[in-house]
Protein backbone atom coordinates (compact mmCIF):
# COMPACT_ATOMS: atom_id res chain seq x y z
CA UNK A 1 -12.56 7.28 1.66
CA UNK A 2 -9.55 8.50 4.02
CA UNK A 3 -5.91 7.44 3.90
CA UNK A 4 -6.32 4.54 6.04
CA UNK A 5 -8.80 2.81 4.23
CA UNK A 6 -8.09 0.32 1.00
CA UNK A 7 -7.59 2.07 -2.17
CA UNK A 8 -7.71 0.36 -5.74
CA UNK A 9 -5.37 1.99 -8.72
CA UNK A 10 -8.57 3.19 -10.57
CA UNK A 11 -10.19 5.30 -7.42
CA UNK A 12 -6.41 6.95 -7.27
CA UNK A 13 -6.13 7.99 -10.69
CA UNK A 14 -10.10 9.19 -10.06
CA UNK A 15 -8.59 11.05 -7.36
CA UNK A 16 -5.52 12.85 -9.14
CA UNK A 17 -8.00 13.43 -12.60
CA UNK A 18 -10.60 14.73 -9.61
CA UNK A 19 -7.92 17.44 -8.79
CA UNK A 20 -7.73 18.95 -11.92
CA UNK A 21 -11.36 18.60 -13.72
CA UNK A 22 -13.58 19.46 -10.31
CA UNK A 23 -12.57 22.83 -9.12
CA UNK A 24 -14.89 24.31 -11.93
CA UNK A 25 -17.62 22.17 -11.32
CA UNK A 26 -17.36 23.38 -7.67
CA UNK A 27 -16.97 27.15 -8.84
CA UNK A 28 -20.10 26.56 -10.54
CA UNK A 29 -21.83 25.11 -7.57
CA UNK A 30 -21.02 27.64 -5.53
CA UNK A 31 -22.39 30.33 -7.91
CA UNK A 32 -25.88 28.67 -7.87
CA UNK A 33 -25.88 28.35 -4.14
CA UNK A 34 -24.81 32.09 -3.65
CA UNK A 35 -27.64 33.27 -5.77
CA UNK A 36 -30.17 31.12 -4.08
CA UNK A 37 -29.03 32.78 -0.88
CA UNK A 38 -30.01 36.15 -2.36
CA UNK A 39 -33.00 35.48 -3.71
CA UNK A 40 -35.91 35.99 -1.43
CA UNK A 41 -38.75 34.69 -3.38
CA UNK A 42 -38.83 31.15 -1.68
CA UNK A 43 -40.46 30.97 1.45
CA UNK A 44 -39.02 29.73 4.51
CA UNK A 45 -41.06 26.55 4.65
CA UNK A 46 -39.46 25.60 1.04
CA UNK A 47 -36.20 24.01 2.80
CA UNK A 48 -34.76 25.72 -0.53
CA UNK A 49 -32.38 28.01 1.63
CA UNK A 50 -31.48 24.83 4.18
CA UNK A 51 -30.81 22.83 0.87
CA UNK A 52 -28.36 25.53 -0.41
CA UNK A 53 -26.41 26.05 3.24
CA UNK A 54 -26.28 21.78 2.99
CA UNK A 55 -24.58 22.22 -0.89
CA UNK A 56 -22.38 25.06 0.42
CA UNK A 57 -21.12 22.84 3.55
CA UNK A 58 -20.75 19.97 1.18
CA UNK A 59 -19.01 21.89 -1.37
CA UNK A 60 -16.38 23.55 1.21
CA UNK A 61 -15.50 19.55 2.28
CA UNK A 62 -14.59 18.56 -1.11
CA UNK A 63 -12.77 21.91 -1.63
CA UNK A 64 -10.87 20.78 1.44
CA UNK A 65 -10.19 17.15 0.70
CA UNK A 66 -9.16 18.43 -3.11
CA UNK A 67 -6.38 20.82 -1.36
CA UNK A 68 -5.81 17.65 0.68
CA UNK A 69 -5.12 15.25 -2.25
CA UNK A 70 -2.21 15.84 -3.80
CA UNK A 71 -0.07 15.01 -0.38
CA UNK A 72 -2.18 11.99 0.25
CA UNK A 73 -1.86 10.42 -3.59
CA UNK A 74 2.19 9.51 -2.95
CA UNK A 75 0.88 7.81 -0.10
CA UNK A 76 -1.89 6.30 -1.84
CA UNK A 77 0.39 4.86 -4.45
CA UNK A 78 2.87 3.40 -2.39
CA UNK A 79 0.08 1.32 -0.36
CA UNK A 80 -1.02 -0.11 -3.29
CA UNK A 81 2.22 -0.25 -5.11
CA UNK A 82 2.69 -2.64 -1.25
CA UNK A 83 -0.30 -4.67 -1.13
CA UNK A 84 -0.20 -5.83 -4.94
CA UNK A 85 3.92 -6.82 -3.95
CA UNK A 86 2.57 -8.76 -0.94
CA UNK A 87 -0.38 -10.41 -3.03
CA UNK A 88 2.20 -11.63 -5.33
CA UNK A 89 4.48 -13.28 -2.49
CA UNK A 90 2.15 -16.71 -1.55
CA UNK A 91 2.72 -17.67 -5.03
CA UNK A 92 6.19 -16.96 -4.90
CA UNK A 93 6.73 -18.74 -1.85
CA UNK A 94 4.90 -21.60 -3.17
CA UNK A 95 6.75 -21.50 -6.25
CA UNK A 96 9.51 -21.83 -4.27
CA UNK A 97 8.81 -24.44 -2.12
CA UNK A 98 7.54 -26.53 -5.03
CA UNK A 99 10.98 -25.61 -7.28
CA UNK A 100 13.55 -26.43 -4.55
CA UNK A 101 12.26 -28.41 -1.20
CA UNK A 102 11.62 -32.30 -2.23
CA UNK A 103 9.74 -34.62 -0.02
CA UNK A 104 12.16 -35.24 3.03
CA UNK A 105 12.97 -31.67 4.83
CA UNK A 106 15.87 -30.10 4.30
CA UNK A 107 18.04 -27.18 5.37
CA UNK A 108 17.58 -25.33 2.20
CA UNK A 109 16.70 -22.00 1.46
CA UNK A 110 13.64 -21.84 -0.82
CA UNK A 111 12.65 -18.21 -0.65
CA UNK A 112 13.77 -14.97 1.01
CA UNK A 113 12.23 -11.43 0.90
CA UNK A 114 12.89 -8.18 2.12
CA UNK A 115 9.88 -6.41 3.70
CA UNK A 116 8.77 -2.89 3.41
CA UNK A 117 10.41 -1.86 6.84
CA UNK A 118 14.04 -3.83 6.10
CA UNK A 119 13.11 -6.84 7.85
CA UNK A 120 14.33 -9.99 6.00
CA UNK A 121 13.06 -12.96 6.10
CA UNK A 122 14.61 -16.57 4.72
CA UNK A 123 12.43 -19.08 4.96
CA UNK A 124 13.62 -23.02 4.43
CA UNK A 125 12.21 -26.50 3.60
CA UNK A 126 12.25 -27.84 6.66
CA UNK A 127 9.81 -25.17 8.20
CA UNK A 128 12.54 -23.20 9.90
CA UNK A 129 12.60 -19.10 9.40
CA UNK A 130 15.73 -16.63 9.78
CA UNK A 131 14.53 -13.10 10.34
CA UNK A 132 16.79 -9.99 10.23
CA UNK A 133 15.66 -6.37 11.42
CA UNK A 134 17.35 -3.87 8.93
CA UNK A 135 20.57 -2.77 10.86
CA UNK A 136 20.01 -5.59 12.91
CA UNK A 137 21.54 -9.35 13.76
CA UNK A 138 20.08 -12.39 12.08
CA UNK A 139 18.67 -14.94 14.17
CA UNK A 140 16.83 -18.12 13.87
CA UNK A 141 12.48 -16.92 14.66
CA UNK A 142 10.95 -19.74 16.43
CA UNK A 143 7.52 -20.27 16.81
CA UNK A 144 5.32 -20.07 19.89
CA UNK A 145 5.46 -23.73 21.34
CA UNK A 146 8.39 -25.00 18.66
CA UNK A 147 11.94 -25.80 20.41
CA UNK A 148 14.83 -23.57 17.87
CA UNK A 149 17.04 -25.99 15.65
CA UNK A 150 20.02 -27.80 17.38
CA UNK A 151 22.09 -26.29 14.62
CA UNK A 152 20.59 -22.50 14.54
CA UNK A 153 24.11 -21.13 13.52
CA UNK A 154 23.99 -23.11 10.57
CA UNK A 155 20.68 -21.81 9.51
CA UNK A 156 21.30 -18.23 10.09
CA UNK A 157 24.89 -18.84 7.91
CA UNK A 158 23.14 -20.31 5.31
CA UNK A 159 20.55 -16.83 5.22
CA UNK A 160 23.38 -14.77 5.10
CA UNK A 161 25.12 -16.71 2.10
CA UNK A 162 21.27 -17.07 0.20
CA UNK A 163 22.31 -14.49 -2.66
CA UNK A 164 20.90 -10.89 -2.41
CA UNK A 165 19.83 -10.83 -6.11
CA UNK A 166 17.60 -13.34 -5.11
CA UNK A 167 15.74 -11.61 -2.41
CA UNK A 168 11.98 -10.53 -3.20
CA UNK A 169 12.13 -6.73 -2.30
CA UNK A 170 9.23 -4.72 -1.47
CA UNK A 171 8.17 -1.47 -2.20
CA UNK A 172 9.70 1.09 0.74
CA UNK A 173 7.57 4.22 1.68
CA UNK A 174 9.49 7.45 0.54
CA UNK A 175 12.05 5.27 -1.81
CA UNK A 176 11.92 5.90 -5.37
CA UNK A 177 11.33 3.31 -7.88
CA UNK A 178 14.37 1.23 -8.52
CA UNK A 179 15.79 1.63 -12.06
CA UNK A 180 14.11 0.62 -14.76
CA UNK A 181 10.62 0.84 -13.19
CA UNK A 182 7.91 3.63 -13.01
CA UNK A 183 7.30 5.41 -9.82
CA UNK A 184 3.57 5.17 -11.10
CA UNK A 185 1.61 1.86 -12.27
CA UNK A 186 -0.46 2.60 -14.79
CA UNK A 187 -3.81 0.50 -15.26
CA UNK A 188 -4.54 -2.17 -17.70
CA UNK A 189 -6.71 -2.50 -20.35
């Protein structure tokens, strides 16, 4: 599987064990498939010698993608470390919702989350969404087709004032764990 495609916390730390436990195996591998190449008593029609060039190719590629691994396991954690933050946020918006917005729509901030790249993101009972670029202004994010609030100030004052120790913060790429957490989830069970 390569870097871009979906990676569970088990076939990581299969990864980082592979690193250290199948060089030998490979060594070994590569012993057998040398001395097939020197001995001459199978004949050509065999495919004993294509079999051992096919192990020898196949043994160089995992040689290669072991050298490879320990660069791409940082950025293997952090993409799960991401996704299992982002499965966790439709409950919390729900939660949310269900803890602060009653039945009529209101101008109230129910949840508010800062994304892997900075953006942040308030969003409030009455359907409306502030959205803030790190670095950037805040402004009300309308919808294709929806006309903006009458009173979009007042929504984008009201983000600003929603308390930061409140915010739902992802994991960033590159950033270390924040204090009190492990750079490194370790399975269950």
């Amino acid at each position: 599987m390569g870097e871009g495609g979906v990676w569970t916390a088990e076939q990581i730390a299969t990864l980082e064990s592979a690193t250290q436990t199948l060089g030998p195996g490979l060594d070994g591998i590569d012993s057998q498939v040398s001395g097939v190449g020197k001995c001459k008593n199978y004949p050509k029609s065999s495919g004993v010698e294509d079999g051992a060039k096919e192990v020898a190719t196949l043994s160089e590629q995992a040689r290669k993608r072991l050298t490879d691994a320990p660069a791409l396991l940082p950025v293997l954690k952090e993409k799960v470390a991401l996704n299992a933050w982002k499965a966790t946020q439709a409950e919390a918006m729900k939660t949310g919702k269900e803890s602060w917005c009653g039945a009529k729509p209101s101008a109230d901030v129910y949840y508010g989350a800062v994304d892997e790249t900075g953006t942040t993101e308030w969003l409030f009972c009455d359907e409306t969404k502030v959205k803030q670029p790190e670095g950037g202004k805040a402004e009300v994010h309308v919808e294709a087709g929806k006309k903006p609030p009458r009173n979009a100030k007042q929504y984008v004052e009201a983000a600003l004032k929603y308390p930061a120790s409140e915010l739902q913060k992802a994991p960033r790429p590159g950033a270390p764990a924040a204090s009190g957490e492990s750079a490194e989830k370790k399975p269950e069970g």
